[in-house]
C-alpha atoms as a PDB file:
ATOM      1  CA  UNK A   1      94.308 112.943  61.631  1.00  0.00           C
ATOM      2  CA  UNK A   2      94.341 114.430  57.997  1.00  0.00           C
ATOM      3  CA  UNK A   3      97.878 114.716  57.615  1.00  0.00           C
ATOM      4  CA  UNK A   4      99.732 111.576  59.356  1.00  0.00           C
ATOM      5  CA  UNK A   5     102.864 110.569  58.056  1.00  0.00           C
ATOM      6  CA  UNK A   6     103.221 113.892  55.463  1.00  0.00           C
ATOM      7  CA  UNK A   7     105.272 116.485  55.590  1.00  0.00           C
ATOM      8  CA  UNK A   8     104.423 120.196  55.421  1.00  0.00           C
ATOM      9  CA  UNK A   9     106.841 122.906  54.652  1.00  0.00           C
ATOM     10  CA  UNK A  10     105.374 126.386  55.495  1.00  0.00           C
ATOM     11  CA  UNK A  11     107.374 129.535  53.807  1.00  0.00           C
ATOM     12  CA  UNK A  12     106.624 132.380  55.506  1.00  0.00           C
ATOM     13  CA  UNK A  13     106.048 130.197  58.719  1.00  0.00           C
ATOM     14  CA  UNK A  14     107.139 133.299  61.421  1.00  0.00           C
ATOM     15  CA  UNK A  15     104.251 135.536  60.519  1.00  0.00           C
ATOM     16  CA  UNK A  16     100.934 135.022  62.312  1.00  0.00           C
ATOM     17  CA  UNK A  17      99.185 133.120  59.807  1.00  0.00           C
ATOM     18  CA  UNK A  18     101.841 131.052  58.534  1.00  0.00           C
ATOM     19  CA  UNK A  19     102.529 130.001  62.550  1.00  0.00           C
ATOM     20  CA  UNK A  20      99.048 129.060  63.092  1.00  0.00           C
ATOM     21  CA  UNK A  21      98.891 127.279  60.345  1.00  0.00           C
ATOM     22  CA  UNK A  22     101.791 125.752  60.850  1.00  0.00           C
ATOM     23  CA  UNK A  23     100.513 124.371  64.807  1.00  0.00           C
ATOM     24  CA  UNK A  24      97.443 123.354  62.901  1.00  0.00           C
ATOM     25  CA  UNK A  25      98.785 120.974  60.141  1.00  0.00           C
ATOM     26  CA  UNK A  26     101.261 119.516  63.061  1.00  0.00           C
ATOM     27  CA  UNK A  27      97.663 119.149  65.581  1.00  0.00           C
ATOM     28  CA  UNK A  28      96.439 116.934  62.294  1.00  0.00           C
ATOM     29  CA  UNK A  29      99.313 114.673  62.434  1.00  0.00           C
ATOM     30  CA  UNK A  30     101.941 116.483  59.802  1.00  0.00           C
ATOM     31  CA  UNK A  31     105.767 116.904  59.910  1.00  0.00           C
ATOM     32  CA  UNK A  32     105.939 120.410  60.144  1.00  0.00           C
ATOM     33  CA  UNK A  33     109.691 122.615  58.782  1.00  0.00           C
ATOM     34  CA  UNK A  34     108.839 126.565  59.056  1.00  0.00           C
ATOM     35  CA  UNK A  35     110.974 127.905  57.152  1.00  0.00           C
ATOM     36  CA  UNK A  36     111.641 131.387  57.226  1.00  0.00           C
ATOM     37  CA  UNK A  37     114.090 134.599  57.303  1.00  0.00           C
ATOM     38  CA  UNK A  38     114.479 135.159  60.814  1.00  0.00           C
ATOM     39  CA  UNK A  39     115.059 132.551  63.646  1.00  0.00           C
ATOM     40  CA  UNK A  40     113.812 134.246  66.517  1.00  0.00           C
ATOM     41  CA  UNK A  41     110.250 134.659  65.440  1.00  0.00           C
ATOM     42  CA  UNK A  42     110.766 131.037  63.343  1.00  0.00           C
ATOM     43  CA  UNK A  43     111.570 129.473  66.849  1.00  0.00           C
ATOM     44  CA  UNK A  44     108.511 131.029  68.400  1.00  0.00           C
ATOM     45  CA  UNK A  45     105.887 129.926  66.146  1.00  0.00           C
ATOM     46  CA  UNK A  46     107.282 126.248  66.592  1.00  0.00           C
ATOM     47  CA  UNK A  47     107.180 126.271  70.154  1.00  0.00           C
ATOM     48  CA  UNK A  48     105.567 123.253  71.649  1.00  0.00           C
ATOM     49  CA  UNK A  49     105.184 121.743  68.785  1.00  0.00           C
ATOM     50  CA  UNK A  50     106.318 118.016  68.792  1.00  0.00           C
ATOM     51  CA  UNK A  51     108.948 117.242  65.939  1.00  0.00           C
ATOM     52  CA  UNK A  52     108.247 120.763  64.223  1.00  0.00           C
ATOM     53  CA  UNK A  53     111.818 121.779  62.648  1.00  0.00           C
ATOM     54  CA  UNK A  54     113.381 125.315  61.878  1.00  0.00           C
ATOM     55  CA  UNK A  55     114.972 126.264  58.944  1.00  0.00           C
ATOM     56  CA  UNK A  56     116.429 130.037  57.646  1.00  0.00           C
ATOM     57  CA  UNK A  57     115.726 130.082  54.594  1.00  0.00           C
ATOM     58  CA  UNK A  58     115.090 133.340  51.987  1.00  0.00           C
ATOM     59  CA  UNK A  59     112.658 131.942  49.628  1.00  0.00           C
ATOM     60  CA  UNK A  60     114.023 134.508  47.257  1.00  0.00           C
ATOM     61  CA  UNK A  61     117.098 132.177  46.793  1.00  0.00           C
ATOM     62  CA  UNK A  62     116.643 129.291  44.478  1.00  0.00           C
ATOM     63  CA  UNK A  63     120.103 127.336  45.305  1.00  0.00           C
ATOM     64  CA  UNK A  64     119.039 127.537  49.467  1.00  0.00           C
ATOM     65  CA  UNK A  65     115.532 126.613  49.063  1.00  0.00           C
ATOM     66  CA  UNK A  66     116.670 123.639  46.535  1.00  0.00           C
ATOM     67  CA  UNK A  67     119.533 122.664  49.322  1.00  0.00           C
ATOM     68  CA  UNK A  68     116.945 122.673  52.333  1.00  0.00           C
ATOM     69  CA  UNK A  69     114.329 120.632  50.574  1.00  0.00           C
ATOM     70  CA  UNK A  70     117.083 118.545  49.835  1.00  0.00           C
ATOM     71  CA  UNK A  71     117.612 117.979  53.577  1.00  0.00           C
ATOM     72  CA  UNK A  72     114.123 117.466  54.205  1.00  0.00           C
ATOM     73  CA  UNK A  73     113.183 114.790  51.595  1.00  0.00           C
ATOM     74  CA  UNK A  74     109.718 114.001  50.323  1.00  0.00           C
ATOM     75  CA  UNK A  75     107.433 116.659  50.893  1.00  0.00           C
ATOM     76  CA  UNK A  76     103.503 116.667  50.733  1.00  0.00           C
ATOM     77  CA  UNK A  77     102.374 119.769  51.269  1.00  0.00           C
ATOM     78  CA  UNK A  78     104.333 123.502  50.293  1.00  0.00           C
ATOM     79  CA  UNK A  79     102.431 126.606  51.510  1.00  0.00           C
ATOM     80  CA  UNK A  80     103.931 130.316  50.391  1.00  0.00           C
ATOM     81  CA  UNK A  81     103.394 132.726  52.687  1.00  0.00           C
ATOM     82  CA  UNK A  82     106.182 134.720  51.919  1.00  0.00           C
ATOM     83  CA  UNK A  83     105.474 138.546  52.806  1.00  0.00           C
ATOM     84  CA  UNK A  84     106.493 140.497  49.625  1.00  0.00           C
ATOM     85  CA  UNK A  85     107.316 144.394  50.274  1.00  0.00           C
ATOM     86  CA  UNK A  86     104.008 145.574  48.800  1.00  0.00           C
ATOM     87  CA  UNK A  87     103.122 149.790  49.574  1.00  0.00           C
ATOM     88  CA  UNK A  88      99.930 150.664  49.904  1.00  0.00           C
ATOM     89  CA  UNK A  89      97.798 153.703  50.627  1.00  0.00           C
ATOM     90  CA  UNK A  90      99.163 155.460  47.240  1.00  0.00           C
ATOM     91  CA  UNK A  91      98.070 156.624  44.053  1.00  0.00           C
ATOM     92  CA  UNK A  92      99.691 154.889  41.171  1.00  0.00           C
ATOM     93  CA  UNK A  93     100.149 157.956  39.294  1.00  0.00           C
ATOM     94  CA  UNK A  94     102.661 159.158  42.959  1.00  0.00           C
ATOM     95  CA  UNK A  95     104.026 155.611  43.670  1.00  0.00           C
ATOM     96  CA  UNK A  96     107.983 155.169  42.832  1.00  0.00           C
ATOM     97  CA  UNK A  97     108.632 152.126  40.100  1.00  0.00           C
ATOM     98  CA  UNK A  98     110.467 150.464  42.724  1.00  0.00           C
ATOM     99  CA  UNK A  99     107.553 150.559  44.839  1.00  0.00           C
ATOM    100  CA  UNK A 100     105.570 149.097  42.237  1.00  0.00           C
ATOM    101  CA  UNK A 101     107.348 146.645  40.919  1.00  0.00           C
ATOM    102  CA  UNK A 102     108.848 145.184  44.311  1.00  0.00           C
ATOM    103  CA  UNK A 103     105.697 142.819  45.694  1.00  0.00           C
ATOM    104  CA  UNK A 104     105.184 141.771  41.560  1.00  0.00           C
ATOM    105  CA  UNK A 105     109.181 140.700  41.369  1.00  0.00           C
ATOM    106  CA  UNK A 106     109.060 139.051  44.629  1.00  0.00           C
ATOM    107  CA  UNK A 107     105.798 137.741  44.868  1.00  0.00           C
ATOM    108  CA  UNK A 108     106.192 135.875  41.526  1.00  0.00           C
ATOM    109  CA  UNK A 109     109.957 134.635  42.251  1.00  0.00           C
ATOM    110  CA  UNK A 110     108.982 133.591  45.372  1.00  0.00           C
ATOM    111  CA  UNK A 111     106.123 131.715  44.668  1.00  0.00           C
ATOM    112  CA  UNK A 112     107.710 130.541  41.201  1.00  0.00           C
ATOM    113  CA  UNK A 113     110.960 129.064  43.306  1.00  0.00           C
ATOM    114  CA  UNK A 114     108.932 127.166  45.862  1.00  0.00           C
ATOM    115  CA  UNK A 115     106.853 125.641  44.100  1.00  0.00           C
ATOM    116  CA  UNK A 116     108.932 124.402  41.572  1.00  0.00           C
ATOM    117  CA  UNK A 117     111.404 122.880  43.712  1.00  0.00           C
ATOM    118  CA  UNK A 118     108.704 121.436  45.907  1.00  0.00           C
ATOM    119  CA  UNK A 119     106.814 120.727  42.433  1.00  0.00           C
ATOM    120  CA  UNK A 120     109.056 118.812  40.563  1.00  0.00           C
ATOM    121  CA  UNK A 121     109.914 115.767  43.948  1.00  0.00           C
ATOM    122  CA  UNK A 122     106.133 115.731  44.395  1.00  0.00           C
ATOM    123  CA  UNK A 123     105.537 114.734  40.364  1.00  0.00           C
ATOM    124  CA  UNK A 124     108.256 112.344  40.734  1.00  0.00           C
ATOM    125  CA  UNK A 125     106.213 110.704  43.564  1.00  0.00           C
ATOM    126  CA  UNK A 126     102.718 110.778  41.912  1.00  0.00           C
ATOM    127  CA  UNK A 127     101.006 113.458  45.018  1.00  0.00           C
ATOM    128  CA  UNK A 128     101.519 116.789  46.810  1.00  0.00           C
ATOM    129  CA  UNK A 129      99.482 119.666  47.368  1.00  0.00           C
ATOM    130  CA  UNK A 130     100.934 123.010  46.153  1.00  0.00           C
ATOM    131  CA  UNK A 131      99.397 126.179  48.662  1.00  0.00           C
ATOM    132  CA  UNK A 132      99.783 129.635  48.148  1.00  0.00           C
ATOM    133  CA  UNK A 133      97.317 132.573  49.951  1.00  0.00           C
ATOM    134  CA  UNK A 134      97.055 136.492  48.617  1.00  0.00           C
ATOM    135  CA  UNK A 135      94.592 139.332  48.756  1.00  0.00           C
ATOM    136  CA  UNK A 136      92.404 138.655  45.579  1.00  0.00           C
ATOM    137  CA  UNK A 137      93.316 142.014  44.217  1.00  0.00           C
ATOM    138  CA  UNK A 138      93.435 141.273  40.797  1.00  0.00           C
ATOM    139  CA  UNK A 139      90.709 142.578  39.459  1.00  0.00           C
ATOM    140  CA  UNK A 140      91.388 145.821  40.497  1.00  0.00           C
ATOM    141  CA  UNK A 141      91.616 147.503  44.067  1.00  0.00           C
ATOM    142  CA  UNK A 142      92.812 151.460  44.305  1.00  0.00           C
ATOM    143  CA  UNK A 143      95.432 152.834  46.295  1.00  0.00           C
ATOM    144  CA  UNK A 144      96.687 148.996  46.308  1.00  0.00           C
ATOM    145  CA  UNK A 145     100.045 149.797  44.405  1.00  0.00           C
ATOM    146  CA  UNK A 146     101.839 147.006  42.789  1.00  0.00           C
ATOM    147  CA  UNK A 147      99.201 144.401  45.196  1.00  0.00           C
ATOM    148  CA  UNK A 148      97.004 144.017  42.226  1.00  0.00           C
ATOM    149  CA  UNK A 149      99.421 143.038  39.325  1.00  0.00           C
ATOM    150  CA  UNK A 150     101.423 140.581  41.851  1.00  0.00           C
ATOM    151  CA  UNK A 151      97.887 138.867  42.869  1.00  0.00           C
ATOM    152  CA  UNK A 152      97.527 138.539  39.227  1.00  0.00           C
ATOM    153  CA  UNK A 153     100.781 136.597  38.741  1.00  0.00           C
ATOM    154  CA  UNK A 154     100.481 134.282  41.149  1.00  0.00           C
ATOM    155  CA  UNK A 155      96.395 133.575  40.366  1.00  0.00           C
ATOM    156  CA  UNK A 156      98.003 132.761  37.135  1.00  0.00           C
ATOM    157  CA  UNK A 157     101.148 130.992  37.956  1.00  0.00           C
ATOM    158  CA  UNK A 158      98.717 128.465  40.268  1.00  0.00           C
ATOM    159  CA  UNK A 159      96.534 127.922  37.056  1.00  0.00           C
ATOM    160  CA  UNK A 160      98.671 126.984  35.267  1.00  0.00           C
ATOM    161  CA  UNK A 161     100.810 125.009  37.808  1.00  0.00           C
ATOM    162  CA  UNK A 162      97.805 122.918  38.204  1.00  0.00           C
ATOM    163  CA  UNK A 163      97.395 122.378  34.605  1.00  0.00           C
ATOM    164  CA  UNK A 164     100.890 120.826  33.779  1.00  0.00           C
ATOM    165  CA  UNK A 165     101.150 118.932  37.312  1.00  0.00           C
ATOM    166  CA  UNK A 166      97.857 117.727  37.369  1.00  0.00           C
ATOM    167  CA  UNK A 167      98.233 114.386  35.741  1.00  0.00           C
ATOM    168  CA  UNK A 168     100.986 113.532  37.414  1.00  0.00           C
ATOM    169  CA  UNK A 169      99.112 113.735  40.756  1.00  0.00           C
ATOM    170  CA  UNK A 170      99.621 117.064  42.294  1.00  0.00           C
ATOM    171  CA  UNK A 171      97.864 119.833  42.817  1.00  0.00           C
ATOM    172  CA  UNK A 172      97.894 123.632  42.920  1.00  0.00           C
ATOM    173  CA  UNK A 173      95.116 125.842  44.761  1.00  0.00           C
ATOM    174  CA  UNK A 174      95.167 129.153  46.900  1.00  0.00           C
ATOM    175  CA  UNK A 175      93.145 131.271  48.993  1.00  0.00           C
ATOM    176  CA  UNK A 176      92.192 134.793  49.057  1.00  0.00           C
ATOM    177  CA  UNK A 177      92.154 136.291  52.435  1.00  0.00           C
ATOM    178  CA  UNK A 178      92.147 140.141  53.295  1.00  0.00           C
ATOM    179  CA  UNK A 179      92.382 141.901  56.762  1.00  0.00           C
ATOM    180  CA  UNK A 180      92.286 139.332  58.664  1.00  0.00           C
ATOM    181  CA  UNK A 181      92.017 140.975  62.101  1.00  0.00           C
ATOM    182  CA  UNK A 182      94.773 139.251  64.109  1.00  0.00           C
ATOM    183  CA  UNK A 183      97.510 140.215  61.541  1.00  0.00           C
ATOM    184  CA  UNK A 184      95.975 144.093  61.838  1.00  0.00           C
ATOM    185  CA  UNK A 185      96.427 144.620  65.707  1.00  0.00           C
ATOM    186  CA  UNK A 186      97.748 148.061  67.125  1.00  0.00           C
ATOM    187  CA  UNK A 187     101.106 146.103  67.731  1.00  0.00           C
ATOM    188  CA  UNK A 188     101.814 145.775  64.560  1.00  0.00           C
ATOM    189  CA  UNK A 189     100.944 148.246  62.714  1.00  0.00           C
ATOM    190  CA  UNK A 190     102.431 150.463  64.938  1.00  0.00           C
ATOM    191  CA  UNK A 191     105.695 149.045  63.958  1.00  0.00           C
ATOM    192  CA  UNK A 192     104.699 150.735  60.623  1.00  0.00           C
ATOM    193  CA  UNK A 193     103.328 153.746  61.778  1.00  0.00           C
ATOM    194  CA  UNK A 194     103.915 155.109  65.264  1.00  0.00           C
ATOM    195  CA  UNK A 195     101.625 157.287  65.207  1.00  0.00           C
ATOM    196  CA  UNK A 196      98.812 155.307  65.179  1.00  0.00           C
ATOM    197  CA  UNK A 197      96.083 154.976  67.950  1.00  0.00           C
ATOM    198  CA  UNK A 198      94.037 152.202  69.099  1.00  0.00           C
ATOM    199  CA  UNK A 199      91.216 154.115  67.927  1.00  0.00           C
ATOM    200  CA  UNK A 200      92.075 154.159  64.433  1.00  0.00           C
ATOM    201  CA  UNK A 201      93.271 150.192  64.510  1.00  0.00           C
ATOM    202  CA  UNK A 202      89.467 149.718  65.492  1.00  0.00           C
ATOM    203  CA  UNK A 203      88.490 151.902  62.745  1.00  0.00           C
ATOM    204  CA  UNK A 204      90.370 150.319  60.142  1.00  0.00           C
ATOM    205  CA  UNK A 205      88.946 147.013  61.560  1.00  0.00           C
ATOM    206  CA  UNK A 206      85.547 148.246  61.374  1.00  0.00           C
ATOM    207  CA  UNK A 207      86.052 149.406  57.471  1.00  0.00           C
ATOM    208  CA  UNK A 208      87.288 146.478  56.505  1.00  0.00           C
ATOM    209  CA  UNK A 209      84.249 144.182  58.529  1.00  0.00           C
ATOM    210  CA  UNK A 210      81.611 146.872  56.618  1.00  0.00           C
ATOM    211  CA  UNK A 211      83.341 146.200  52.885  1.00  0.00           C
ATOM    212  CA  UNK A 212      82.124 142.262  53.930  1.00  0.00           C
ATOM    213  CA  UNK A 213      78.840 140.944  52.866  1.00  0.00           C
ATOM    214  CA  UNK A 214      78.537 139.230  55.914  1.00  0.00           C
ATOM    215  CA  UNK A 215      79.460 142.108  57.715  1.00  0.00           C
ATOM    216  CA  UNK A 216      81.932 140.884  59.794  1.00  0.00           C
ATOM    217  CA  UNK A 217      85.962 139.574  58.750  1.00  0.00           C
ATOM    218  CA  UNK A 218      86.667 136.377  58.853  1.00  0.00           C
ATOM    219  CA  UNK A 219      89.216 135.134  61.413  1.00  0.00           C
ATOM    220  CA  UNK A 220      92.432 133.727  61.790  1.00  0.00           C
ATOM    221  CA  UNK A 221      91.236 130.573  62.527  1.00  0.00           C
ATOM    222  CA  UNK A 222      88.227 130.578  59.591  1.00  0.00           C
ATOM    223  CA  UNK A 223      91.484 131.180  56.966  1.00  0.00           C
ATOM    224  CA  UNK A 224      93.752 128.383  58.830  1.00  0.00           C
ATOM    225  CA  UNK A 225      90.959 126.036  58.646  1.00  0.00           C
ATOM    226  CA  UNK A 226      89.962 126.677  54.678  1.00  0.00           C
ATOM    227  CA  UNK A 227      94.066 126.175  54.407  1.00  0.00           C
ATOM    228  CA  UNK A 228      94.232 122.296  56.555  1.00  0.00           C
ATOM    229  CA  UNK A 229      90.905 121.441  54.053  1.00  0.00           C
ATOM    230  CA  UNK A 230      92.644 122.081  50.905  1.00  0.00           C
ATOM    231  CA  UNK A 231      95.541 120.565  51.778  1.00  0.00           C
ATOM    232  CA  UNK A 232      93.668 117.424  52.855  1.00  0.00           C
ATOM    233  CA  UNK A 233      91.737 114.498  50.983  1.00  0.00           C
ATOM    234  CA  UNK A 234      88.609 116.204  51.616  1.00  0.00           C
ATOM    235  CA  UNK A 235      90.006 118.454  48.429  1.00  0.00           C
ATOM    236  CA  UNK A 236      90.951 115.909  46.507  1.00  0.00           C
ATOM    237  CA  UNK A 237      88.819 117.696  43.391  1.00  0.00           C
ATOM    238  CA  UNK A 238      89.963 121.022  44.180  1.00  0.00           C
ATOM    239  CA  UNK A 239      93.195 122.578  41.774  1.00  0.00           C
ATOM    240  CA  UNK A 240      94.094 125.823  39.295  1.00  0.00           C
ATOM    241  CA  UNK A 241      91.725 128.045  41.629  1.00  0.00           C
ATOM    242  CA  UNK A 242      91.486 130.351  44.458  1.00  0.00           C
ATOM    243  CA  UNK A 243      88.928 129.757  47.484  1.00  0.00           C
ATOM    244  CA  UNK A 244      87.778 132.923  48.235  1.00  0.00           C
ATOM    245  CA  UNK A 245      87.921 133.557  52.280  1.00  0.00           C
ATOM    246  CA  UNK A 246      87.366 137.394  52.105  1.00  0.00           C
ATOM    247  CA  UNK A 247      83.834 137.149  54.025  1.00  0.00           C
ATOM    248  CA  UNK A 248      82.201 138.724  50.306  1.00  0.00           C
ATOM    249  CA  UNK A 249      84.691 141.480  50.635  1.00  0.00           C
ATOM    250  CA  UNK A 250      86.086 140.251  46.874  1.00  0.00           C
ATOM    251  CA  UNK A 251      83.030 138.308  44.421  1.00  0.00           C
ATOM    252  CA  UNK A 252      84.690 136.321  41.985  1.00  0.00           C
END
């Protein structure tokens, strides 16, 4: 059990990776709180899992994220998942500043809020793990709006995390992941677009599995699993990077 007797909190914990990663810290022994915006789906990841605990929480909100980690006490491990607004699918030169600016603004506060407030208990104890996941677009992706920039603050913000926290025991790392199939089914991105068939879900699969230099995307399960190492022992050496879980799709 890699995780006995620590405590995870998981922002972000009602979308499909932050649930499953969620079930997997808790099947490696850890206190699990998924924390979250909306109860229903919150409540649904948790299910069946023993001592897991709920929380509604808008990581966007500095005073309620200080107050619940507050309530929860020493924490070990603090993984963003935090969805962020981002538009894709149009040119820069036609996207709205809003659009643009919204997944940069949030993705950075976000990030910034959690892991500060997580940050600062786990220097005072001498060891915590810092997590944070996005699409590796910072080195330029088109028709990715305001994706790129916002990768690009939080690659940075985790560098340098990991430089002032270091010697105090705690560590900051991420991973890149894009299009990971289970978060692109027809269900859901029919919720965005209607319209859409089946067909075209399969199509957009098979792009993104092409764009791979192993030719296939990595799964829900292949990110979750990168996630439980780095937040374990076994990555004790591991902090200021990214691991790169793309499948090749990014080479960094």
């Amino acid at each position: 059990m890699l995780f006995t007797d620590r405590t995870a909190v998981i922002y972000g914990a009602g979308g499909s990776i932050g649930g499953a990663v969620a079930r997997a810290f808790a099947e490696e022994g850890a206190r699990v709180h998924l924390v979250g915006r909306t109860r229903t789906t919150l409540e649904a990841a948790a299910a069946g899992l023993e001592g897991a605990e709920v929380a509604v929480v808008d990581a966007l909100d500095e005073a309620a994220v200080e107050d619940h980690l507050a309530s929860v006490g020493d924490v070990d491990i603090s993984f963003n998942l935090v969805s962020r607004g981002d538009v894709q699918g149009t040119p820069l030169t036609d996207l709205a500043v809003d659009d643009f600016l919204r997944p940069v603004i949030n993705g950075a506060r976000a990030n910034f809020i959690t892991a500060r407030a997580a940050g600062r208990r786990m220097a005072e104890r001498g060891s915590g793990v810092l997590l944070t996941l996005n699409s590796a677009s910072a080195h330029g992706s088109p028709m990715m709006g305001g994706t790129g920039p916002a990768d690009a603050a939080v690659d940075t913000l985790v560098r340098n995390l990991a430089a002032e926290l270091g010697p105090r025991g705690v560590r900051a790392v991420g991973l890149w992941a894009a299009g990971v199939p289970e978060t692109l089914t027809h269900e859901k991105l029919a919720a965005v677009d209607p319209a859409i068939s089946e067909a075209a879900v399969q199509g957009i699969l098979d792009h993104l599995a092409g764009m791979r230099m192993i030719r296939r995307s990595p799964t829900l399960a292949e990110v979750v699993a990168t996630a439980v190492f780095l937040a374990s022992d076994h990555a004790a050496g591991i902090t200021g990077t990214f691991v790169n879980v793309t499948g090749g799709m990014v080479v960094r």
